[in-house]
Protein backbone atom coordinates (compact mmCIF):
# COMPACT_ATOMS: atom_id res chain seq x y z
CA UNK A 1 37.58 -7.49 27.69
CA UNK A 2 34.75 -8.67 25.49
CA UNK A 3 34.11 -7.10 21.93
CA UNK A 4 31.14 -5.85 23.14
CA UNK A 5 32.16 -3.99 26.04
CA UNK A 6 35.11 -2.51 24.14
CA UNK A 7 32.95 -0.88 21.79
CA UNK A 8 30.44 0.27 24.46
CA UNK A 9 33.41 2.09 25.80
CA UNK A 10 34.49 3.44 22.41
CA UNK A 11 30.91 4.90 21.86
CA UNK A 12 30.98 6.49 24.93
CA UNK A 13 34.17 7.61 24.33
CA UNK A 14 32.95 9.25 21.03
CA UNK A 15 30.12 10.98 22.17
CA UNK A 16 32.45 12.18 25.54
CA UNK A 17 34.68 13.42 23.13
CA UNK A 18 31.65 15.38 21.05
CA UNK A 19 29.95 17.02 24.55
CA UNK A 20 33.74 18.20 25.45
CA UNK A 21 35.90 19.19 22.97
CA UNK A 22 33.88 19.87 19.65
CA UNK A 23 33.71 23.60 20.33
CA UNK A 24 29.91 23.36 22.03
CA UNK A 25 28.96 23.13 18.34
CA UNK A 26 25.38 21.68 19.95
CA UNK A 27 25.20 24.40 22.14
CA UNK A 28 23.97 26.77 19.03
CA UNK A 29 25.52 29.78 21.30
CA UNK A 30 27.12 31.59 17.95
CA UNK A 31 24.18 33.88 17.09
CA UNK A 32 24.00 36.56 14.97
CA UNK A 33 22.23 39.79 17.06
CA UNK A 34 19.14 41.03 16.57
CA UNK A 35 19.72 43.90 18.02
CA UNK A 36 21.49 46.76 15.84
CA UNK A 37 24.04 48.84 17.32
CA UNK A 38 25.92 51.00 15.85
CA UNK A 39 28.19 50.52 12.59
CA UNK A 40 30.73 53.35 10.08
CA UNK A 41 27.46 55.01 8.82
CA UNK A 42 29.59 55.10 5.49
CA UNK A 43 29.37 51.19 4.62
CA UNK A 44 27.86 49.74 1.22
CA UNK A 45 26.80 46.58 0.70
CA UNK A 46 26.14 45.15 -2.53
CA UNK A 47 23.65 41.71 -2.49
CA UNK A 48 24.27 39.48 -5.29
CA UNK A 49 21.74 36.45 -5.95
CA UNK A 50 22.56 33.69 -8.78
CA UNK A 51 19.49 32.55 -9.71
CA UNK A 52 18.59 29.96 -12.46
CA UNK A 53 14.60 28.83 -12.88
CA UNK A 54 13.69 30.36 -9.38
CA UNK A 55 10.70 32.25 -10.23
CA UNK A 56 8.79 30.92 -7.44
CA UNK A 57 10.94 32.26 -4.97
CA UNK A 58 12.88 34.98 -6.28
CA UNK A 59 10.71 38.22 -5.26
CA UNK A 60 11.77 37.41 -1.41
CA UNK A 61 14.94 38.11 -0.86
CA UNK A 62 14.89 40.91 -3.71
CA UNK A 63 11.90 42.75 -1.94
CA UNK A 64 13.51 42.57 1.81
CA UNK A 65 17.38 43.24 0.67
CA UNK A 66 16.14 46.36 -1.69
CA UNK A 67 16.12 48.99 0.93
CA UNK A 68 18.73 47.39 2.95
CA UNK A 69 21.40 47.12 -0.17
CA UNK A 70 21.67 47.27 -3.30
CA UNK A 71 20.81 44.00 -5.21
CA UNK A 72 22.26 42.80 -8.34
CA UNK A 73 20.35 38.97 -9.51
CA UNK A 74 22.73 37.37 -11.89
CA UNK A 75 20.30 35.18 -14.08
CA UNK A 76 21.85 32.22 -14.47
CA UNK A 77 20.43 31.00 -18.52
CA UNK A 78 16.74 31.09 -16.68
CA UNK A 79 13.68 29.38 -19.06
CA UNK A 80 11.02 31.07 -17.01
CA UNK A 81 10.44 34.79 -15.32
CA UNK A 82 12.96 34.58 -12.34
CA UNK A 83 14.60 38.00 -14.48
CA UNK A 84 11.32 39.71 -14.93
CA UNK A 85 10.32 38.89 -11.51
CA UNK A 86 13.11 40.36 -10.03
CA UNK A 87 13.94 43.70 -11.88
CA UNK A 88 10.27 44.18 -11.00
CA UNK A 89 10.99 44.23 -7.52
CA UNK A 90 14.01 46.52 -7.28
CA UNK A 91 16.71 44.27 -8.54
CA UNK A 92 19.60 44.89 -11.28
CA UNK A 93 19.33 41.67 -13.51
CA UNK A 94 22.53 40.47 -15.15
CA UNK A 95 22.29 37.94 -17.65
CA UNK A 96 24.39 35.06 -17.35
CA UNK A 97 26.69 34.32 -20.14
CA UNK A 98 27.17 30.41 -20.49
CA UNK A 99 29.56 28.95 -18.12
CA UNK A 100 33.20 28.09 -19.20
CA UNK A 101 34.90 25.07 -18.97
CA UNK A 102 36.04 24.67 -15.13
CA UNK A 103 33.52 26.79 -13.76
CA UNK A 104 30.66 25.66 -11.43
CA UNK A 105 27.51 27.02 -12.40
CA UNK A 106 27.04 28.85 -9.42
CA UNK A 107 30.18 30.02 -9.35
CA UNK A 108 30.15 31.44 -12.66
CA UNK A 109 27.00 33.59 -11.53
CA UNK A 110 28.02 35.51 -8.73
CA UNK A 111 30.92 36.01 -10.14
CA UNK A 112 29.32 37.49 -13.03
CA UNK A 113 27.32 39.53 -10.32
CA UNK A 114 30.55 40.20 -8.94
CA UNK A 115 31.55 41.54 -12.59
CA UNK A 116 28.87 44.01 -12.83
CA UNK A 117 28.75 45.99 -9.83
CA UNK A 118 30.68 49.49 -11.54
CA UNK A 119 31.18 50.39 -7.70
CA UNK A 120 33.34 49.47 -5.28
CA UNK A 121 31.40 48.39 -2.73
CA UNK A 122 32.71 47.66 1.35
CA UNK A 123 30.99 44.50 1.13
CA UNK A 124 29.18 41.74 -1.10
CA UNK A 125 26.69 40.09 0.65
CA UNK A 126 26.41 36.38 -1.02
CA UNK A 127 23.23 35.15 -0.79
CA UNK A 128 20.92 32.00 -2.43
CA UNK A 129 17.59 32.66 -4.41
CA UNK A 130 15.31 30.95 -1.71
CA UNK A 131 16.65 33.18 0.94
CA UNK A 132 13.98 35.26 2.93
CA UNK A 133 15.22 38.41 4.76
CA UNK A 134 13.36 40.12 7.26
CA UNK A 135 12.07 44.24 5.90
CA UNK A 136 15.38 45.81 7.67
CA UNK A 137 17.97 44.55 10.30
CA UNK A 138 19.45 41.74 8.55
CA UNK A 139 22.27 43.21 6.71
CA UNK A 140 22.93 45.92 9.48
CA UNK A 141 23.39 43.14 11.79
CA UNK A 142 25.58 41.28 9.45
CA UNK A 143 27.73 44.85 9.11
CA UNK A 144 28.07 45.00 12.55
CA UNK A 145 29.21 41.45 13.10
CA UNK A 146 31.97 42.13 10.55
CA UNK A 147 33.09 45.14 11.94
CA UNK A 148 33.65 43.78 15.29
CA UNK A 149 37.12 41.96 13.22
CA UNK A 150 35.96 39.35 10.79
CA UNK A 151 36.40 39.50 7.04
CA UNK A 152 33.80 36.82 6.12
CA UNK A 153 30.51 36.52 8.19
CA UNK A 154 28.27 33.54 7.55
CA UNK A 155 24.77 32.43 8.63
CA UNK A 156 22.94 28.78 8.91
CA UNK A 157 19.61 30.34 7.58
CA UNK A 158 16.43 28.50 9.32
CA UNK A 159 15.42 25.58 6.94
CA UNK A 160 12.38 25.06 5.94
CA UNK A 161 10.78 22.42 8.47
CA UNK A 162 7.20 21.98 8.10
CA UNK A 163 6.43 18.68 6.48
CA UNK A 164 7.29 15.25 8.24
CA UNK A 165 10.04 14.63 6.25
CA UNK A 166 11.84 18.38 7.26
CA UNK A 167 10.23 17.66 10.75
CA UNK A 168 12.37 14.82 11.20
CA UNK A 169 15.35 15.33 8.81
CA UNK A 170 16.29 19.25 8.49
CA UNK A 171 17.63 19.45 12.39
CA UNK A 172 19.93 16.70 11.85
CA UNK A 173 21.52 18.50 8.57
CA UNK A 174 22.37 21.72 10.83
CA UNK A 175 23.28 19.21 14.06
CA UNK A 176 25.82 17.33 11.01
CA UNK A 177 26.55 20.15 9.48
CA UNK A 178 28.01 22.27 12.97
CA UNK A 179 29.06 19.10 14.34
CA UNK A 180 31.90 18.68 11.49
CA UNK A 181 32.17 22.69 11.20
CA UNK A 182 31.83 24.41 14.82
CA UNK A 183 30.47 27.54 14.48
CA UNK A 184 31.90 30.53 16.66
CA UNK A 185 34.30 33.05 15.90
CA UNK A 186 37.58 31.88 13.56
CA UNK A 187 35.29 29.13 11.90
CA UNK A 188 36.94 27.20 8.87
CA UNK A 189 34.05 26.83 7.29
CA UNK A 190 30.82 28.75 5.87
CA UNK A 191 27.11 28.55 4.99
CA UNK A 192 26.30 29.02 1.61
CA UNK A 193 22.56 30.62 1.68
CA UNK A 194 23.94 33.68 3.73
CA UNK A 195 27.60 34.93 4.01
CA UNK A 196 29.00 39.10 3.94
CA UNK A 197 32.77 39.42 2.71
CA UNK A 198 34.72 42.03 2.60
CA UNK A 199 35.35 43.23 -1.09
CA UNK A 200 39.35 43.80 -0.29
CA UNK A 201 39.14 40.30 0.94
CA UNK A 202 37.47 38.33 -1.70
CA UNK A 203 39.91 40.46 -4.32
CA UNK A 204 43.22 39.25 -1.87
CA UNK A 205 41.83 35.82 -2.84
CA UNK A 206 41.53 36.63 -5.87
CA UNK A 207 38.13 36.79 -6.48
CA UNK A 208 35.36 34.26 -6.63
CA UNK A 209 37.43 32.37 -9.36
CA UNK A 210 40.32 30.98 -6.85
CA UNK A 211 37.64 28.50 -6.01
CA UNK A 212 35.51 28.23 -9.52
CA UNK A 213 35.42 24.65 -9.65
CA UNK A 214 34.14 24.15 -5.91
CA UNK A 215 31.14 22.34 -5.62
CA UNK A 216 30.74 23.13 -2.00
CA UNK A 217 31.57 27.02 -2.45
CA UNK A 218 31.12 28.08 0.94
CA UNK A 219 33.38 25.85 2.63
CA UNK A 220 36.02 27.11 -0.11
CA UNK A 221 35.46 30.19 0.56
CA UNK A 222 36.30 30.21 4.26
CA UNK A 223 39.05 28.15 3.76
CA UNK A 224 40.70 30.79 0.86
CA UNK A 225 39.87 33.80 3.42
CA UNK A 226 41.40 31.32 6.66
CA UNK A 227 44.65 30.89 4.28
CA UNK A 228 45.01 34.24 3.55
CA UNK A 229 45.14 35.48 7.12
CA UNK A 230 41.27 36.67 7.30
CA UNK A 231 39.27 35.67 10.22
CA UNK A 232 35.43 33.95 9.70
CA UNK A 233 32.98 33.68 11.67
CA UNK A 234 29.98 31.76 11.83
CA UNK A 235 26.49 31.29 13.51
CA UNK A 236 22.94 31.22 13.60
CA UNK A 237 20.68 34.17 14.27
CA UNK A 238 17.67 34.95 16.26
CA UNK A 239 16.29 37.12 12.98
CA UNK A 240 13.93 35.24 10.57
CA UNK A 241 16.81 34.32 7.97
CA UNK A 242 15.14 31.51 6.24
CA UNK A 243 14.95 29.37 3.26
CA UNK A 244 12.15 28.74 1.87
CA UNK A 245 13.27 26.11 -0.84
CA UNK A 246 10.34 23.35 0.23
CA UNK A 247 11.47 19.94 0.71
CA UNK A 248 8.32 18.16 1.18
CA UNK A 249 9.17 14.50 0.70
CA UNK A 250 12.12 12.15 2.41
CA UNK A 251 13.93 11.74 -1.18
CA UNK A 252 14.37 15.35 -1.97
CA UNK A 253 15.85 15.86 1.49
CA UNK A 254 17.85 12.43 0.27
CA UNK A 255 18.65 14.19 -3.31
CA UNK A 256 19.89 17.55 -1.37
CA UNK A 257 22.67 15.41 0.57
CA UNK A 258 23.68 13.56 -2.40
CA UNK A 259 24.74 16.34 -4.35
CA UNK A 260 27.78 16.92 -2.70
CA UNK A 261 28.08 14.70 0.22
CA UNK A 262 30.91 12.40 -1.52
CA UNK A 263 32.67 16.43 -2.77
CA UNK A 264 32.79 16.40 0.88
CA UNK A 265 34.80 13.31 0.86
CA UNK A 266 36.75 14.50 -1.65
CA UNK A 267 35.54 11.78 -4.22
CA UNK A 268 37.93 9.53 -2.10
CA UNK A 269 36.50 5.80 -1.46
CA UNK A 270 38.98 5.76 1.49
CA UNK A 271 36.93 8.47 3.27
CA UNK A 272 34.02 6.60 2.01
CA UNK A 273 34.67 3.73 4.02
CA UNK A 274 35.95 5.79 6.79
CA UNK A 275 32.86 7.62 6.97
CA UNK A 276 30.66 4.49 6.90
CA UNK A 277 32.80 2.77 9.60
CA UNK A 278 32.62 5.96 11.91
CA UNK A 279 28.82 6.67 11.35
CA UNK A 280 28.08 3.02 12.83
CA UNK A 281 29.96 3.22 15.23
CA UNK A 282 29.08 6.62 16.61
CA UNK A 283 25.25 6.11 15.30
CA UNK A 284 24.58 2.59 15.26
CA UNK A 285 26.34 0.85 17.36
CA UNK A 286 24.52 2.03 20.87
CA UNK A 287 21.40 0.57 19.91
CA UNK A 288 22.88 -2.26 18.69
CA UNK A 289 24.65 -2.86 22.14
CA UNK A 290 21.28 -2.74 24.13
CA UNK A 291 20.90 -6.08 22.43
CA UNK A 292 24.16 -7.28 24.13
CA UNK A 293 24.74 -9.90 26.57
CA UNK A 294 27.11 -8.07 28.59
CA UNK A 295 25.78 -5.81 31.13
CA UNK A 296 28.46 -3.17 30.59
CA UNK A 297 27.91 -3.33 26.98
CA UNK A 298 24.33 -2.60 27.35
CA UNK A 299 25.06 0.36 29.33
CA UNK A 300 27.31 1.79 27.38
CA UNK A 301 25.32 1.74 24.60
CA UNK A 302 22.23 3.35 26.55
CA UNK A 303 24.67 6.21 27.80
CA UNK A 304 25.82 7.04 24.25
CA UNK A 305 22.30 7.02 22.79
CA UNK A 306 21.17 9.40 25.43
CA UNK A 307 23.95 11.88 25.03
CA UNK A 308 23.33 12.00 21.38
CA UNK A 309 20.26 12.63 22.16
CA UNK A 310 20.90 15.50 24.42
CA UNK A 311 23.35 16.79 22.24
CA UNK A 312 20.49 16.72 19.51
CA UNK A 313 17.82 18.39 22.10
CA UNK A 314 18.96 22.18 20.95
CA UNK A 315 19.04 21.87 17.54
CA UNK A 316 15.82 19.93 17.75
CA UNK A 317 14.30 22.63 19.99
CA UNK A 318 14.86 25.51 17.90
CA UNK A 319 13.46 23.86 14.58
CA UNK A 320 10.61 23.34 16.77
CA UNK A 321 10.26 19.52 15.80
CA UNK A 322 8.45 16.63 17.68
CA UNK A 323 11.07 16.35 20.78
CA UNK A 324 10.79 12.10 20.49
CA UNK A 325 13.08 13.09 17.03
CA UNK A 326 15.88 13.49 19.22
CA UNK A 327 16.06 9.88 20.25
CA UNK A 328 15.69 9.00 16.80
CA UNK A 329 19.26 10.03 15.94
CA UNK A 330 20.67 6.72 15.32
CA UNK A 331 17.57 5.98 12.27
CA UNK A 332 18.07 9.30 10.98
CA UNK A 333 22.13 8.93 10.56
CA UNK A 334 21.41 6.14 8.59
CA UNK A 335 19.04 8.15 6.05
CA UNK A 336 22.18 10.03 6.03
CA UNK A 337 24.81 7.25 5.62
CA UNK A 338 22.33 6.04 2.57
CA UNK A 339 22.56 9.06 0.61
CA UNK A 340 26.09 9.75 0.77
CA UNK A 341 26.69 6.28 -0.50
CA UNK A 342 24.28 7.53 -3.11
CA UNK A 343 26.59 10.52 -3.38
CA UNK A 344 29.57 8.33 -4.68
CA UNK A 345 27.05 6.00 -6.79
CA UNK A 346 26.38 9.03 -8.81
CA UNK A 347 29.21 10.90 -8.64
CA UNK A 348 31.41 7.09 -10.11
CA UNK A 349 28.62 6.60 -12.64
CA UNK A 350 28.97 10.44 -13.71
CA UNK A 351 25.16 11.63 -12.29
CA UNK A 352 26.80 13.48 -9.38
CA UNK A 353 26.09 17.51 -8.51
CA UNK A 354 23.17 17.55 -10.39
CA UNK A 355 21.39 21.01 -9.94
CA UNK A 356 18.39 22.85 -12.26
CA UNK A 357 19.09 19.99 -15.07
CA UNK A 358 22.98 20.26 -14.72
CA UNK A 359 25.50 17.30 -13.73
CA UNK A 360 27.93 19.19 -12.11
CA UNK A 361 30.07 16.33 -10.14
CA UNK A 362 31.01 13.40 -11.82
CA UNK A 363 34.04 11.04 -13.06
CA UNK A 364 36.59 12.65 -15.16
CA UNK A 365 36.28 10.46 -18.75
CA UNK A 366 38.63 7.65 -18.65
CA UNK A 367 39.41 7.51 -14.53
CA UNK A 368 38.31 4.61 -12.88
CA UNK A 369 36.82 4.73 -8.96
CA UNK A 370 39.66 3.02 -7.87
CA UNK A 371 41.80 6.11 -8.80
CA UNK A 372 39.65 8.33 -6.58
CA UNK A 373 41.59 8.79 -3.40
């Protein structure tokens, strides 16, 4: 058997393997419903937003989750009106004290959120700045989802996808992003913008600082609540849940997966190398077999780049993109594969996890890259 046609079949193979027994992550068939039923009429929910310089966006989720739950913003050592903005619209602003050593700046927010809420509410709904909530529904739907057995409930909000750049990069983050975390019922992993846990959860876990020094929180998070016998679920939802953080040119799409794709690696150059040697073959390696001289070869390669791209089709679908993105998988993997190289570049030469003017991922002093494992 020829090189060629041994990797045609492994490419197949992959993307076999992906269709069959990756949960249907492509499917996109977890969804939150729109529909409320019915839900213990005596659940609270408290919303707490860290926000740091977010003035632009602040007033939206404030506005929609005031007469849905009560809404503490934790203001997170803001230099412009993000506070004013949102006590004006029905919020309870805390003001962040600065971070300790260990903390993630996040992290340190809600849980200073966390800190202030005198109640004890049934629920904290953890939510991002840029978040946009529809005028009711949202957390009633997110109450009922919980109460049907799950202790932390977690939605992939619609991104932003308007410019060219989003049109042909934002599906592929949420295709990625479900692809290495299927979503459904007993999930072990979570989205970030959106996610309701139960307060006697989060304080069996012991509270938001079991996982302080997480860059990528929500994953954490899951992963404390899986460990400590809770159930997760995640999904997307047919309610407008959206971000509306703009991401109007290719490199701040780029700068968004640097931040903490090589965390995701766990800062290991092993996993690096993995990662780069998986993503061409799974990726790159179909179109570069149409080029081959062996006939199998060349088929194999056009059968795995047409089930990635009907794999792709969904997600692609229901961001409402240009449906010739689809086939375009392969080019945009390698945007991808660029910037979490990038990742480690930053993270070795202690520039990684930088967020709102802080460097929040980098090299411990005096460890070499070689040590990272």
């Amino acid at each position: 058997m020829t090189a060629s046609r041994a990797a045609g079949l492994a490419c197949v193979g992959v993307w076999t393997c992906m269709a069959l027994f990756r949960g249907g992550f492509w499917r996109l068939r977890a969804k939150l419903p729109a529909e409320r039923k019915t839900f213990r009429p005596a659940v609270n929910v408290t919303a707490v937003i860290p926000a740091r310089n977010e003035e632009d966006v602040i007033a939206y989720p404030v506005r929609a989750l005031s007469g849905q739950a009560k809404v503490i913003v934790a203001d997170d050592e803001s230099e412009d009106a993000t506070g004013d903005i949102a006590r004006a619209n029905g919020a309870e602003v805390v003001r962040v004290s600065p971070r300790p050593a260990g903390w993630k700046g996040k992290l340190w927010a809600v849980a200073s959120g966390i800190r202030a809420e005198t109640a004890r509410p049934d629920y904290f709904l953890l939510t991002d700045a840029d978040i946009e909530y529809p005028a009711s529904g949202a957390v009633a739907a997110l109450i009922e989802q919980a109460e049907s057995g799950f202790d932390l409930v977690s939605v992939m909000v619609r991104l932003r996808c308007e410019s060219t750049p989003e049109k042909l990069l934002i599906p592929a983050f949420v295709f990625f992003f479900f692809m290495l975390y299927p979503p459904g019922a007993d999930a072990n992993a979570a989205a970030g913008g959106c996610m309701l846990i139960r307060r006697e959860m989060l304080e069996r876990i012991g509270g938001i600082e079991s996982i302080r020094d997480a860059l990528i929180d929500d994953c954490a998070l899951a992963q404390r609540v899986r460990a400590s016998g809770g159930r997760v679920w995640l999904g997307v939802s047919d309610l407008p849940i959206r971000s509306i953080r703009l991401y109007g040119e290719a490199r701040e799409i780029r700068a968004m997966i640097a931040r903490s794709a090589f965390a995701q690696l766990r800062h290991s150059g092993l996993l690096l190398a993995g990662t780069v040697a998986g993503m061409a073959l799974t990726y790159l390696a179909p179109v570069a077999l149409l080029f081959s001289r062996d006939p199998v070869a060349r088929a194999c390669g056009a059968m795995a780049w047409m089930a990635s791209a009907a794999l792709f089709r969904p997600t692609v679908r229901m961001y409402g993109a240009p449906r010739w993105t689809m086939f375009a998988l392969p080019g945009i993997a390698t945007f991808y594969l660029i910037a979490t190289v990038e990742s480690a570049i930053l993270y070795w030469s202690g520039k990684g996890g930088a967020w709102k003017g802080r460097v929040q991922d980098s090299l411990p002093p005096g460890r070499s890259p070689s040590a990272s494992h």
